[in-house]
Protein backbone atom coordinates (compact mmCIF):
# COMPACT_ATOMS: atom_id res chain seq x y z
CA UNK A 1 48.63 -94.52 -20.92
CA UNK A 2 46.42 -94.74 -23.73
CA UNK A 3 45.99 -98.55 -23.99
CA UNK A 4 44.64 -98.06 -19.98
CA UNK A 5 42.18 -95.93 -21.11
CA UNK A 6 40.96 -98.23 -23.80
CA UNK A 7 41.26 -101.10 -21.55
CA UNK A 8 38.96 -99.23 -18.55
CA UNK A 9 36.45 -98.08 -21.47
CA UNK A 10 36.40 -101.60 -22.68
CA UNK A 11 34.49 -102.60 -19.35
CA UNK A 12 30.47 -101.77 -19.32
CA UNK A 13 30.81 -101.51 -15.57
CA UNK A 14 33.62 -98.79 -15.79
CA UNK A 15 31.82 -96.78 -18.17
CA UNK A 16 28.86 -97.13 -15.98
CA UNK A 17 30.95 -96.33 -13.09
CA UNK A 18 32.84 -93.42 -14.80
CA UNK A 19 29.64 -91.30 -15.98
CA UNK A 20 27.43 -92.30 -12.55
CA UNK A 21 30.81 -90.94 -10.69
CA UNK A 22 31.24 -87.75 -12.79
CA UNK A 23 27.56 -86.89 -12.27
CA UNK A 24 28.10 -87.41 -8.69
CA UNK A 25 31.48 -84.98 -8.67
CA UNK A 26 29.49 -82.42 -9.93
CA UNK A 27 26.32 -82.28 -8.38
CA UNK A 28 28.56 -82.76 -4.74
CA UNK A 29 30.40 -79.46 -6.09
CA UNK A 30 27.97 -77.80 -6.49
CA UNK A 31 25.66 -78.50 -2.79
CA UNK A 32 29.37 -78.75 -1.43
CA UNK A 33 29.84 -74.91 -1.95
CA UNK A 34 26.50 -73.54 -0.63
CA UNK A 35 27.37 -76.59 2.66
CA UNK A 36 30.89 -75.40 3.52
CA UNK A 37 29.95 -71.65 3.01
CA UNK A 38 26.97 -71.56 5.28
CA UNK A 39 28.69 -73.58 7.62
CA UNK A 40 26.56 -77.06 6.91
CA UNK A 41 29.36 -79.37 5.66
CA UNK A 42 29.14 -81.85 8.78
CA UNK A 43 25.36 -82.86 7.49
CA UNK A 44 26.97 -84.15 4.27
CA UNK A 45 28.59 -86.68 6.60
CA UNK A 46 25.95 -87.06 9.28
CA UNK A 47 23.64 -87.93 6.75
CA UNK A 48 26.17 -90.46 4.93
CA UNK A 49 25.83 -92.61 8.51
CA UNK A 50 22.24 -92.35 8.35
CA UNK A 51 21.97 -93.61 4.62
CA UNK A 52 24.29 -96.30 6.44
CA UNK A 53 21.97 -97.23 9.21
CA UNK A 54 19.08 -97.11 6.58
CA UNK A 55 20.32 -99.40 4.19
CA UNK A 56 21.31 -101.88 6.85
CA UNK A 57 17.93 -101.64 8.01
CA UNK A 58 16.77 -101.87 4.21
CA UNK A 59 19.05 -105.30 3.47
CA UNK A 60 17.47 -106.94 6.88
CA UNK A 61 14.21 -106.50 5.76
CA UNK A 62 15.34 -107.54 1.90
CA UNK A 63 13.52 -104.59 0.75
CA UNK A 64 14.69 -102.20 -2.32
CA UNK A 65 17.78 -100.22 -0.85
CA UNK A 66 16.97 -96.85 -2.00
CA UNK A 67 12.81 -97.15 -1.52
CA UNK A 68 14.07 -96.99 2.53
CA UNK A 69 17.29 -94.76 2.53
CA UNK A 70 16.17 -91.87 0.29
CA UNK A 71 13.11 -91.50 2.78
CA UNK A 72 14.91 -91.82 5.80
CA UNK A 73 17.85 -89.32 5.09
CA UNK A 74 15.25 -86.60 3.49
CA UNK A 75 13.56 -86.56 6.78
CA UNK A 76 16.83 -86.61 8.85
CA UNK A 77 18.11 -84.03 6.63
CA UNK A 78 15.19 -82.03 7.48
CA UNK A 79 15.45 -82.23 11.04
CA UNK A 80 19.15 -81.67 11.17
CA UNK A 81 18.33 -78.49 9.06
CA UNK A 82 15.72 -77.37 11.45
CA UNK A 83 18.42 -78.46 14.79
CA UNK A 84 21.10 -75.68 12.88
CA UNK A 85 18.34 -73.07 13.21
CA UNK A 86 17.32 -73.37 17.16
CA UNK A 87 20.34 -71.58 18.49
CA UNK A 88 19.37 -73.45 21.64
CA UNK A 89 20.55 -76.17 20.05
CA UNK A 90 24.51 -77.12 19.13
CA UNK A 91 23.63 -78.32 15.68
CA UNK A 92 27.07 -80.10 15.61
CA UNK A 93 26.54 -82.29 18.56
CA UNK A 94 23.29 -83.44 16.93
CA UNK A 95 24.95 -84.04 13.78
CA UNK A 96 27.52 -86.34 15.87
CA UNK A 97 24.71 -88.03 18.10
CA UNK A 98 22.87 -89.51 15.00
CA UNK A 99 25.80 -90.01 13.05
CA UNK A 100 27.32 -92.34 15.50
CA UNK A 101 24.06 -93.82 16.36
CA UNK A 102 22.79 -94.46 13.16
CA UNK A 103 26.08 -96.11 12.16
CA UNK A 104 25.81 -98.17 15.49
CA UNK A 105 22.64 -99.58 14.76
CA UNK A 106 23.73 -100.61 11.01
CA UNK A 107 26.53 -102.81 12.70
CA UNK A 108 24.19 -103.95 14.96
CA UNK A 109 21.69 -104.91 12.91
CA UNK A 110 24.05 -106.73 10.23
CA UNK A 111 25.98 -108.37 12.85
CA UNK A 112 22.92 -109.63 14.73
CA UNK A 113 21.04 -110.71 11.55
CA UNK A 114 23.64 -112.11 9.16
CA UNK A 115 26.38 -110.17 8.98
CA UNK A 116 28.32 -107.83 7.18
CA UNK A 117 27.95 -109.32 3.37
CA UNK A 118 29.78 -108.05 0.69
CA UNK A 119 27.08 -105.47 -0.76
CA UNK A 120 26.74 -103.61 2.50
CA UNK A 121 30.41 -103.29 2.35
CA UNK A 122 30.56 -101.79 -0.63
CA UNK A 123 28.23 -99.26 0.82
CA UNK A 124 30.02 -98.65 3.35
CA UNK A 125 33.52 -98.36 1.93
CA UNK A 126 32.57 -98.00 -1.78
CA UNK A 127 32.70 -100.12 -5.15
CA UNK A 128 32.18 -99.44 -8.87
CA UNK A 129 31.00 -103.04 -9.26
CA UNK A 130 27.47 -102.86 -8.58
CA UNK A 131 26.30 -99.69 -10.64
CA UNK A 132 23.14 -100.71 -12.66
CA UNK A 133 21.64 -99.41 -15.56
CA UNK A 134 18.78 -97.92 -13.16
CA UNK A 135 21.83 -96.21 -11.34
CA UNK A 136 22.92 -94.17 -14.53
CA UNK A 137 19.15 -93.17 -15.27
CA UNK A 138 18.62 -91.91 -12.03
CA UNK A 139 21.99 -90.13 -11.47
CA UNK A 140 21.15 -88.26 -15.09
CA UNK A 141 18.23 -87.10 -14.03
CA UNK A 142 19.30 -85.50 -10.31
CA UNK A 143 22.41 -83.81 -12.06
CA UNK A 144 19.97 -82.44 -14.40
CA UNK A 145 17.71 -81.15 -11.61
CA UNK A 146 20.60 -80.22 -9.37
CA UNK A 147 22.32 -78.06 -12.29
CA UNK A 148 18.60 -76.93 -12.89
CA UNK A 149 18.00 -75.34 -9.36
CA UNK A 150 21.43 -73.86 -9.49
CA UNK A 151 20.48 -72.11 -13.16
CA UNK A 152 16.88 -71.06 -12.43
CA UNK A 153 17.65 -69.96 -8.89
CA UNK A 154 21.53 -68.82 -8.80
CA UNK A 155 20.56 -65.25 -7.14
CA UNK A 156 18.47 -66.17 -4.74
CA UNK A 157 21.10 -69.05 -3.78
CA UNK A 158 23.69 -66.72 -3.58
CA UNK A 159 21.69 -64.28 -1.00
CA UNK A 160 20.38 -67.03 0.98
CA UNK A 161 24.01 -68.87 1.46
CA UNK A 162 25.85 -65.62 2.60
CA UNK A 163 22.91 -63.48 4.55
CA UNK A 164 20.15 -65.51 5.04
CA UNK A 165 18.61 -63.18 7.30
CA UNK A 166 18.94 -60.07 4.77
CA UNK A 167 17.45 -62.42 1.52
CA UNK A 168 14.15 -63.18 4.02
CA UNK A 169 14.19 -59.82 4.77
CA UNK A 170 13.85 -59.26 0.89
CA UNK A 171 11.12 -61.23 0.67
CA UNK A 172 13.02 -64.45 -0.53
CA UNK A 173 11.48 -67.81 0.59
CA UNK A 174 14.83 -69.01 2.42
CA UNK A 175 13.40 -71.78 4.34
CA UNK A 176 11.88 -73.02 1.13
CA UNK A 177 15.12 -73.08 -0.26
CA UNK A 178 17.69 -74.26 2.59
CA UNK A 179 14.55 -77.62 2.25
CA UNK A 180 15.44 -77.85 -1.53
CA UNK A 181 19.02 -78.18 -0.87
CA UNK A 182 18.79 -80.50 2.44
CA UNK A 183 16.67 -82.80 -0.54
CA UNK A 184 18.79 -82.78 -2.83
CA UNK A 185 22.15 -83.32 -0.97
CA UNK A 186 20.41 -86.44 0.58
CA UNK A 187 19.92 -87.60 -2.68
CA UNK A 188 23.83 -87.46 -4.00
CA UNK A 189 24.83 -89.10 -0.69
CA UNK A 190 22.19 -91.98 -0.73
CA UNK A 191 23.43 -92.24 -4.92
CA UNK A 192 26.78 -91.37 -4.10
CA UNK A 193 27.21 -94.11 -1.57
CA UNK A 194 27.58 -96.81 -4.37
CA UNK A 195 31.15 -95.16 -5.84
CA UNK A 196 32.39 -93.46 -2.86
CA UNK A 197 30.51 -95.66 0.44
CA UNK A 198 29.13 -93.90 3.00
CA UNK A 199 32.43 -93.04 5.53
CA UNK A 200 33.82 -91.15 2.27
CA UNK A 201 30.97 -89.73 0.24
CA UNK A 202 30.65 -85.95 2.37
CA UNK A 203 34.63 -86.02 1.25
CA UNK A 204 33.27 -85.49 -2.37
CA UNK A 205 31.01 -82.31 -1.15
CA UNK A 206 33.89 -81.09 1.25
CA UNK A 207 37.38 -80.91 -0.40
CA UNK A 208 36.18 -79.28 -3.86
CA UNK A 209 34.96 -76.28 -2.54
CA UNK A 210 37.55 -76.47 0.65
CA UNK A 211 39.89 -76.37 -1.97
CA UNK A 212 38.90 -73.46 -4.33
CA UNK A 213 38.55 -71.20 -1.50
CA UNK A 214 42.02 -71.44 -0.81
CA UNK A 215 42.51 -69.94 -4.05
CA UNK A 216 39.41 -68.44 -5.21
CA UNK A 217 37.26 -65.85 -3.61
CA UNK A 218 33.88 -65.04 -5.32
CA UNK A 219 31.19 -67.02 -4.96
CA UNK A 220 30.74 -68.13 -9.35
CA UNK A 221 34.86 -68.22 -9.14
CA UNK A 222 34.36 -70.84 -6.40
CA UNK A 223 31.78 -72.80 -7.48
CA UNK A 224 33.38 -73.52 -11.27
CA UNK A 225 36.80 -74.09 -9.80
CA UNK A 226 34.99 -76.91 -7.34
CA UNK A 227 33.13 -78.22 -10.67
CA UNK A 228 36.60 -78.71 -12.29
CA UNK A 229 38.74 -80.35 -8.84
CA UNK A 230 35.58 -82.71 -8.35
CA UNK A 231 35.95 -83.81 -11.88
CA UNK A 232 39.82 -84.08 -12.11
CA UNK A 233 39.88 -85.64 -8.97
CA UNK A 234 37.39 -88.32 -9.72
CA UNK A 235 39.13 -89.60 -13.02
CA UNK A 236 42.65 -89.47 -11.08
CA UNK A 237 41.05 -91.56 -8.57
CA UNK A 238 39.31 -93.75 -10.48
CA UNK A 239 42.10 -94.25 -13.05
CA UNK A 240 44.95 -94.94 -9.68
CA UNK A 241 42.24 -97.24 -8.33
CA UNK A 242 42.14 -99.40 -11.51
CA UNK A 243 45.73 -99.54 -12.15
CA UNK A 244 47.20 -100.41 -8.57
CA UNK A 245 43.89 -102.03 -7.45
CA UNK A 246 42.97 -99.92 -4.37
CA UNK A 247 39.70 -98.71 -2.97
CA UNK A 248 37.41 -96.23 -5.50
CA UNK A 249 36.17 -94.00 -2.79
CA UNK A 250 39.71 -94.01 -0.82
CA UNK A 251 41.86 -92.99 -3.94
CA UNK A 252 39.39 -90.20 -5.25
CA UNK A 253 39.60 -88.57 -1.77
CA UNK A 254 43.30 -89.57 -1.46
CA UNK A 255 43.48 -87.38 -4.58
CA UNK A 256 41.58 -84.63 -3.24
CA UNK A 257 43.83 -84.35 -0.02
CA UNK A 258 46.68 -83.79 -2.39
CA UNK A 259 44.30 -81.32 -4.52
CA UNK A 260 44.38 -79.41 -1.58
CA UNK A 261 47.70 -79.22 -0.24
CA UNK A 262 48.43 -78.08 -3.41
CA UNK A 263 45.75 -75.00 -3.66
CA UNK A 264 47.39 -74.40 -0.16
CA UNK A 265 50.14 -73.75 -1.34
CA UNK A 266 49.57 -72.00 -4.46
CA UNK A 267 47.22 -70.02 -2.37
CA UNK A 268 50.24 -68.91 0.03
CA UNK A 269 52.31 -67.61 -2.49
CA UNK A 270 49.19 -65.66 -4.08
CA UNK A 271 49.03 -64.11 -0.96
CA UNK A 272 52.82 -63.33 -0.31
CA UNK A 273 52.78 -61.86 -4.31
């Protein structure tokens, strides 16, 4: 076991992939929670499809991947938030109308242009191969700002992810901060993408805190019990991946299925005690 661990730190590209995947686990632990409690969790994949579509768009055009998908899924992200508040509106058939769509018109694009190549693929389905030094820089610095906004603003997170209508009535600034959020969970999908590809990434946000609340049942009890499945899960993923050569973003959440079932369990006989 040990000389696999020396052998996967002994690759640049693992380590890069290793600390640009941790930073990912965590910041998608900690959005996942305030997603899955206020009911949002479908926009973490909606949006995945989008960054899709975007970067198919992007590799068309041959322009910088990220200079068109970060853009594009802010502003979706945006407008999906806004959908989930006009009751008028089913927020989860918009979610599935540009999801779909937007992955439609990435195959369509690619196929009518040149094809799927192999760095759209790894978008798509994920790959550790093509993390860049610019990757890790920029992954540091959201999980810095993520863990920030989470710090500096824990309370008024808390108010505004279980009564949103009390914490405006309180003079909190909950539209302000719903837009924050939206931001910064396009972010971890559109950096995300590169480990996990863009069919698994919302997996990352979902099954932590999906998971925890199976066992756990205050909000702070949650949200460090996601931080610590995202993390364990990763490394078991990425570990099985390199030793029986299989898909990154398919063994992490393979992992995290079995994460679950066991919380289920464990949460059962909690219950029954």
């Amino acid at each position: 076991m040990l000389n696999i661990i020396y052998e996967i730190f002994s690759y640049p590209f693992m380590v890069k992939a290793i600390i640009v995947g941790l930073l990912i686990s965590i910041c998608s632990a900690l959005l996942g929670v305030i997603l899955v409690l206020k009911r949002y969790s479908m926009i973490g994949d909606g949006l995945s499809h989008v960054g899709f579509g975007a970067l198919a768009i992007a590799t068309v055009l041959n322009k910088e991947p990220l200079l068109i998908c970060i853009p594009v899924v802010v502003i979706v992200s945006f407008f999906l938030l806004k959908i989930n508040e006009n009751r008028k509106i089913k927020g989860d058939s918009a979610i599935a109308l540009i999801s779909t769509s937007s992955l439609a018109i990435g195959i369509m694009v690619l196929s009518i242009s040149k094809g799927i190549n192999t760095d759209v693929s790894n978008y798509l389905f994920g790959s550790i191969l093509g993390l860049t030094n610019k990757d890790v820089i920029l992954t540091i610095i959201l999980t810095i700002v993520v863990i920030l906004v989470f710090i500096i603003f824990y309370n008024k997170i808390f108010a505004i992810t279980f009564d949103e209508t009390f914490s405006k009535a309180t003079g909190i600034n909950a539209n302000l901060y719903n837009m924050i959020i939206a931001f910064l969970t396009s972010l971890v999908i559109v950096f995300g993408m590169r480990t996990m590809g863009s069919l698994l990434i919302s997996s990352l946000m979902i099954f932590p805190t999906l998971t925890s609340m199976r066992v756990f049942k205050s909000f702070k009890q949650i949200i460090i019990n996601s931080l610590v499945v995202s993390i364990i899960c990763f490394l078991i993923g990425v570990f099985l991946s390199y030793i029986y050569d299989m898909p990154t973003g398919a063994s992490i959440s393979v992992v995290n299925i079995v994460a679950f079932l066991i919380y289920y369990i464990v949460g059962i006989i909690k219950n029954k005690l």
